[in-house]
C-alpha atoms as a PDB file:
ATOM      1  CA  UNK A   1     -82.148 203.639 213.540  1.00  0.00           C
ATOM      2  CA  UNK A   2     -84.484 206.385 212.823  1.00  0.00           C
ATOM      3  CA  UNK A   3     -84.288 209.654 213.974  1.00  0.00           C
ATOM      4  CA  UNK A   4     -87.318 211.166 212.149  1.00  0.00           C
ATOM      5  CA  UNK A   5     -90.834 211.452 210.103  1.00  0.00           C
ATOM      6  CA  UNK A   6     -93.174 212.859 207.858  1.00  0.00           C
ATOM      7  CA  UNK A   7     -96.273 211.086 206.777  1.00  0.00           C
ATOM      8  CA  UNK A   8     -98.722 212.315 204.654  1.00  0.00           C
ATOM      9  CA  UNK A   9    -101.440 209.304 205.148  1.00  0.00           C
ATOM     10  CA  UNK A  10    -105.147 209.638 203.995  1.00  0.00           C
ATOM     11  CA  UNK A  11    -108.142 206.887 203.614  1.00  0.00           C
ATOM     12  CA  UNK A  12    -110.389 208.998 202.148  1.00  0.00           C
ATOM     13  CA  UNK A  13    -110.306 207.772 198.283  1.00  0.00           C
ATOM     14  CA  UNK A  14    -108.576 204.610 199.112  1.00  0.00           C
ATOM     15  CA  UNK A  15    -105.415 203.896 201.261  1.00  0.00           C
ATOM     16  CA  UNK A  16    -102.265 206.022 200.749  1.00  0.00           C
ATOM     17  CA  UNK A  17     -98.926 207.059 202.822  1.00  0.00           C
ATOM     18  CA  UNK A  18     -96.631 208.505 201.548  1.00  0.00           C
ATOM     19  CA  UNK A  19     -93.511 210.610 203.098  1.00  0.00           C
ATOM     20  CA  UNK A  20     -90.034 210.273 204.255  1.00  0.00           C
ATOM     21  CA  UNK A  21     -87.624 209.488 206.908  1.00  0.00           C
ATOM     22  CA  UNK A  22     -84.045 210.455 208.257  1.00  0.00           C
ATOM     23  CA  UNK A  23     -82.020 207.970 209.573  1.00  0.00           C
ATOM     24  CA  UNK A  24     -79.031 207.906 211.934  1.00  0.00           C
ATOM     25  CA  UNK A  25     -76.674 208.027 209.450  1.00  0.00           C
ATOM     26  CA  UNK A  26     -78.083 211.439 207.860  1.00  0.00           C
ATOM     27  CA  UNK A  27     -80.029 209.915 204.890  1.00  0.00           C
ATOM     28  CA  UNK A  28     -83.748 211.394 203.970  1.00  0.00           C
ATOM     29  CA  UNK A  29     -85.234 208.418 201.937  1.00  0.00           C
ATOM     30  CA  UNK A  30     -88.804 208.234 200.319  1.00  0.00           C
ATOM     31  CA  UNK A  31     -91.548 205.689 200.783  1.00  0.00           C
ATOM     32  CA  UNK A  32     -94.902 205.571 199.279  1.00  0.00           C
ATOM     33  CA  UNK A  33     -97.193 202.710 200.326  1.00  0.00           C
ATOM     34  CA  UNK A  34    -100.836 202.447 198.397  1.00  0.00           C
ATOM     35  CA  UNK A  35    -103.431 200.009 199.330  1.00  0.00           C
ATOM     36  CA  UNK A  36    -101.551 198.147 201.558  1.00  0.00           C
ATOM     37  CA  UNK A  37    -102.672 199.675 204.724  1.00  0.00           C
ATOM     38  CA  UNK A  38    -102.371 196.675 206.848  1.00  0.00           C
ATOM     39  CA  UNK A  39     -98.659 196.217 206.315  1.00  0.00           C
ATOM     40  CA  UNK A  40     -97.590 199.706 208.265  1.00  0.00           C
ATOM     41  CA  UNK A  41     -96.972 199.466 211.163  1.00  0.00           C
ATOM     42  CA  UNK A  42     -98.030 202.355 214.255  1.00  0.00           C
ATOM     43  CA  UNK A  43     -97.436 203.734 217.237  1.00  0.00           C
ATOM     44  CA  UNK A  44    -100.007 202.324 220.275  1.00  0.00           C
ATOM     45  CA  UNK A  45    -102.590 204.755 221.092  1.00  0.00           C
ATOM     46  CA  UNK A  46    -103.833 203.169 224.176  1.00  0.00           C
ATOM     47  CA  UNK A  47    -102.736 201.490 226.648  1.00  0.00           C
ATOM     48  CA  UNK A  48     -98.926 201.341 228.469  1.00  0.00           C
ATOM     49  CA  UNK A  49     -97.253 201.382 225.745  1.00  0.00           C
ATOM     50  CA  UNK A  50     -99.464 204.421 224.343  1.00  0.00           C
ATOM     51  CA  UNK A  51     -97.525 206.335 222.143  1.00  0.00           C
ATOM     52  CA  UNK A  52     -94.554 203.574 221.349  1.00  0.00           C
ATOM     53  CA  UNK A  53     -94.204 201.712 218.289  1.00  0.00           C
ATOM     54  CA  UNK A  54     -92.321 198.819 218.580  1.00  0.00           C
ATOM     55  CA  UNK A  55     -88.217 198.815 217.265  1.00  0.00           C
ATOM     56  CA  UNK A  56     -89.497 195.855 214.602  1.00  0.00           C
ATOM     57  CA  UNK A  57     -92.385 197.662 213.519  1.00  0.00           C
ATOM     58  CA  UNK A  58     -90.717 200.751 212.643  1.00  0.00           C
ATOM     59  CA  UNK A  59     -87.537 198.992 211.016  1.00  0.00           C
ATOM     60  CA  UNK A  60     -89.913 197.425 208.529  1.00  0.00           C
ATOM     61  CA  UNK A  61     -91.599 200.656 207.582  1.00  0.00           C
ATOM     62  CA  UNK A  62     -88.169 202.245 207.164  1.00  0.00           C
ATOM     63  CA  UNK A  63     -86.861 199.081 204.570  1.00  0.00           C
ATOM     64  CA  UNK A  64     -90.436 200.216 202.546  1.00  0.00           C
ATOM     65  CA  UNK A  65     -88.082 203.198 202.014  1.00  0.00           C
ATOM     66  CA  UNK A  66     -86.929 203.043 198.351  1.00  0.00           C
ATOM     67  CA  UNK A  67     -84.964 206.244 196.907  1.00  0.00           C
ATOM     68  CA  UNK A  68     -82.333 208.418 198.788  1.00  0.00           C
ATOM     69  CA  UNK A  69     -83.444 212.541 198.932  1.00  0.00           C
ATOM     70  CA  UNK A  70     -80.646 213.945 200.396  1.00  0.00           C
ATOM     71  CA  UNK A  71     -78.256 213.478 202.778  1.00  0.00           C
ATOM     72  CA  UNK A  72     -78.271 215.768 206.431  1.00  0.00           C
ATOM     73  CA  UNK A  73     -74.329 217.056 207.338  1.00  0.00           C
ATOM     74  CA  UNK A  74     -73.244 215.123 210.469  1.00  0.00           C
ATOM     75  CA  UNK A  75     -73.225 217.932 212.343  1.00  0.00           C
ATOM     76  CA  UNK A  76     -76.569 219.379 211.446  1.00  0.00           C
ATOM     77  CA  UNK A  77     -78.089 215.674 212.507  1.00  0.00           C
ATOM     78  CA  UNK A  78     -76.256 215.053 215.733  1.00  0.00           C
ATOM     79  CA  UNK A  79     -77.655 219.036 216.668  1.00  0.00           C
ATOM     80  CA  UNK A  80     -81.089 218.313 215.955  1.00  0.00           C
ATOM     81  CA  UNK A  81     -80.942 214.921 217.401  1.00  0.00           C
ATOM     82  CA  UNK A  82     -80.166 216.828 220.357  1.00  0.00           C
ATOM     83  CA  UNK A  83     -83.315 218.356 220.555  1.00  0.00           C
ATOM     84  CA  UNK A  84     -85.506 215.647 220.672  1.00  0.00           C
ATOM     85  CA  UNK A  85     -85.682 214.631 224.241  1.00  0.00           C
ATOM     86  CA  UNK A  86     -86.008 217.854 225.409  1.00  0.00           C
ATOM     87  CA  UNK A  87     -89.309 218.105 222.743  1.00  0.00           C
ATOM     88  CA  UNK A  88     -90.640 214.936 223.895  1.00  0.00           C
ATOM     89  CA  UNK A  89     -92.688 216.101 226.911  1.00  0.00           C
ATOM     90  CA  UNK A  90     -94.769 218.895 225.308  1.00  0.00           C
ATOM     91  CA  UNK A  91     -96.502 220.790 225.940  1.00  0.00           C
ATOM     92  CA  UNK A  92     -99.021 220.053 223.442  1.00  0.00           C
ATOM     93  CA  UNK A  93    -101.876 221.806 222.007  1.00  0.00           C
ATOM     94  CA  UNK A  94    -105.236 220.472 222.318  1.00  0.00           C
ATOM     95  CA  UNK A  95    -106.161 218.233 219.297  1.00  0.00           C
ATOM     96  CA  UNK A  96    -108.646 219.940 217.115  1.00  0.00           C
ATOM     97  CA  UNK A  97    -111.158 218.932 213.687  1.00  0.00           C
ATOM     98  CA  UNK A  98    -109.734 221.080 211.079  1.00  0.00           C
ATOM     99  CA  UNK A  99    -110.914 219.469 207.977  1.00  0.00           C
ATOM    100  CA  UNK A 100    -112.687 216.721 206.554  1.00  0.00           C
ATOM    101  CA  UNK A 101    -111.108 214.019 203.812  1.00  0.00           C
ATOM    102  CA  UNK A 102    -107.941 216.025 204.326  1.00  0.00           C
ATOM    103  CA  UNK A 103    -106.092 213.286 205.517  1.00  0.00           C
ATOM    104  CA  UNK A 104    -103.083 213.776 207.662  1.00  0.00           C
ATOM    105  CA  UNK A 105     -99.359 215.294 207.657  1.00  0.00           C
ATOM    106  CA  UNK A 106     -97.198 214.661 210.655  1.00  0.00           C
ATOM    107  CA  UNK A 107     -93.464 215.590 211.589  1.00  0.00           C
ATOM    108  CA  UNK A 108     -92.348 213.562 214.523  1.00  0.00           C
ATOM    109  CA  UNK A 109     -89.470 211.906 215.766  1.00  0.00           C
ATOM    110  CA  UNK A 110     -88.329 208.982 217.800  1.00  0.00           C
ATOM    111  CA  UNK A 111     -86.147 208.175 220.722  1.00  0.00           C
ATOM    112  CA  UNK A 112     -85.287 204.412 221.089  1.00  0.00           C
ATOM    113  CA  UNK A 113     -86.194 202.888 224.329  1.00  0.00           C
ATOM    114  CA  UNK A 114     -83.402 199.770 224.605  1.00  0.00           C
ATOM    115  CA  UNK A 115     -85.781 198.322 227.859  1.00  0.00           C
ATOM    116  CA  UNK A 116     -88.888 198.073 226.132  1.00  0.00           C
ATOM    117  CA  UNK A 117     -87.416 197.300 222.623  1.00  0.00           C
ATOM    118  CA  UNK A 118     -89.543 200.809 221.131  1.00  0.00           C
ATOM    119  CA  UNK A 119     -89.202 203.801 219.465  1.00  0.00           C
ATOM    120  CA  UNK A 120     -91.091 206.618 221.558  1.00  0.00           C
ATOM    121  CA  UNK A 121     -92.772 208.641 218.646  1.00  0.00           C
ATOM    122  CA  UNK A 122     -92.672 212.055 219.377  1.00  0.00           C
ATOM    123  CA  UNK A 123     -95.052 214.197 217.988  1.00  0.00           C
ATOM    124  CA  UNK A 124     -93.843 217.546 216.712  1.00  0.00           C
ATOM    125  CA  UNK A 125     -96.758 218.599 214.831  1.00  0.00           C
ATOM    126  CA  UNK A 126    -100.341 217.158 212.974  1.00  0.00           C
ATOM    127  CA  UNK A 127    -102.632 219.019 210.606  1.00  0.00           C
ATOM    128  CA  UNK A 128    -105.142 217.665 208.017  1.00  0.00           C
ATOM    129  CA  UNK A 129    -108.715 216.417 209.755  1.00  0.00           C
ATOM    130  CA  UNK A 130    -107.126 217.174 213.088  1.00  0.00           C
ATOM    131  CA  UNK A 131    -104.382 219.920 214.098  1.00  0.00           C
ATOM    132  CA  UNK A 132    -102.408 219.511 217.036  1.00  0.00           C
ATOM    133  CA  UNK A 133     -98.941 220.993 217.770  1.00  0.00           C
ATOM    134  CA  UNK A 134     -96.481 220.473 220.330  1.00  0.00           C
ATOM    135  CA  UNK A 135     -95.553 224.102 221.706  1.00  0.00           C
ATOM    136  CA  UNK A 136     -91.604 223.112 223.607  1.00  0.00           C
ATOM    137  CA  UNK A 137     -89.100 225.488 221.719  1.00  0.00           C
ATOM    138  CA  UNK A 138     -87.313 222.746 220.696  1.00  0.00           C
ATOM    139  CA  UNK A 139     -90.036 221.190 218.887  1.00  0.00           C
ATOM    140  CA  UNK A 140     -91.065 223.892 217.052  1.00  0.00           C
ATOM    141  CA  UNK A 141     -87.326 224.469 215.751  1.00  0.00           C
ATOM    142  CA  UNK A 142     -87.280 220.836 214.637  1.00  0.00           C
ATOM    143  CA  UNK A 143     -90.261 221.235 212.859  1.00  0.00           C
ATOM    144  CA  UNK A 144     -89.220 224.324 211.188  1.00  0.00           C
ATOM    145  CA  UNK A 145     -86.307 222.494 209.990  1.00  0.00           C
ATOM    146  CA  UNK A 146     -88.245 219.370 209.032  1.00  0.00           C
ATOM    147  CA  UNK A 147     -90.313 221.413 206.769  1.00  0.00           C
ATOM    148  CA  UNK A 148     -87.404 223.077 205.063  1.00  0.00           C
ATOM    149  CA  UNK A 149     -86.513 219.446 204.400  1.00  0.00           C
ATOM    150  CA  UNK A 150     -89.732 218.721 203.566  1.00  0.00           C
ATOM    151  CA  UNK A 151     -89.617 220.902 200.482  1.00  0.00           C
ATOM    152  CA  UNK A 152     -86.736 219.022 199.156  1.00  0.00           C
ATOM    153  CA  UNK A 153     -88.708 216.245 199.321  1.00  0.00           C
ATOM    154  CA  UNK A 154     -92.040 217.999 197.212  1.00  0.00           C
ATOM    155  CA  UNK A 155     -89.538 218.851 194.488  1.00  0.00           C
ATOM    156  CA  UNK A 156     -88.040 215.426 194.314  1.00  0.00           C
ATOM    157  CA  UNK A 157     -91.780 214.509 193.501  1.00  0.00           C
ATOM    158  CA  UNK A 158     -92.578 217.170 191.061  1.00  0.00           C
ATOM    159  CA  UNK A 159     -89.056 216.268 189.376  1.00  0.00           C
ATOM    160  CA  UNK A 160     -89.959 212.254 189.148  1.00  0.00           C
ATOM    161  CA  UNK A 161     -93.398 213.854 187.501  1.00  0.00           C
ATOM    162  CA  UNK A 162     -91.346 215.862 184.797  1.00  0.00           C
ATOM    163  CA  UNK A 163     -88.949 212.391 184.134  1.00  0.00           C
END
């Protein structure tokens, strides 16, 4: 089960995403998918199921995973984890063009819904072409935490550059 995201995804010089996820049992692991675009799944934008990607759909990304990061305390997960439903109705800031060929960087996070079989992404916060933010408190402490994480994650990269 995941718990949460970051993508860095951009089309503008061909196809790549790239970023991490945490899982239930605490682990941040690494994916980086190039040119294969087609093979990742998403969350709907329209329709009923608008904002849901299905429980398949986002297993399969998370098996793309290939190196372990770190690994989140028990404790520290189970008290973030905590914080996403309370996150996951907003409010959100109005989605705004911020760049161009910048791409995208998102921190979300999911809450499985058993009746419908999906993961309701939750978005915490989206820069790059477009900047949007969801303004709950408790959104804007998980992303503050996800971005600490997130720089474990940058030097991971710069140390796989140096090996």
């Amino acid at each position: 089960m995941v718990l949460f995201q970051q993508s860095f995804v951009n089309y503008a010089w061909g196809y790549q995403n790239r970023g991490w996820f945490i899982d239930r049992d605490g682990y941040m692991k690494a994916y980086h998918v190039a040119g294969q675009g087609e093979q990742w799944h998403r969350a709907l934008e329209t329709g009923p199921d608008s904002g849901y990607i299905a429980q398949a759909g986002l297993e399969e990304n998370y098996a793309r995973s290939d190196r372990v990061i770190f690994r989140i305390p028990r404790n520290e997960l189970n008290e973030k984890y905590g914080l996403i439903s309370r996150a996951a109705d907003g409010p959100y800031s109005p989605r705004a063009r911020s760049a161009y060929d910048a791409g995208a960087v998102m921190f979300c996070a999911y809450l499985l819904d058993k009746d419908r079989g999906m993961y309701r992404q939750v978005l915490l916060s989206l820069s790059g072409d477009f900047s949007q933010f969801n303004e709950n408190p408790d959104s804007q402490e998980l992303e503050k935490w996800l971005m600490g994480l997130n720089r474990i994650y940058a030097d991971s990269l710069a140390q796989d550059r140096r090996d």
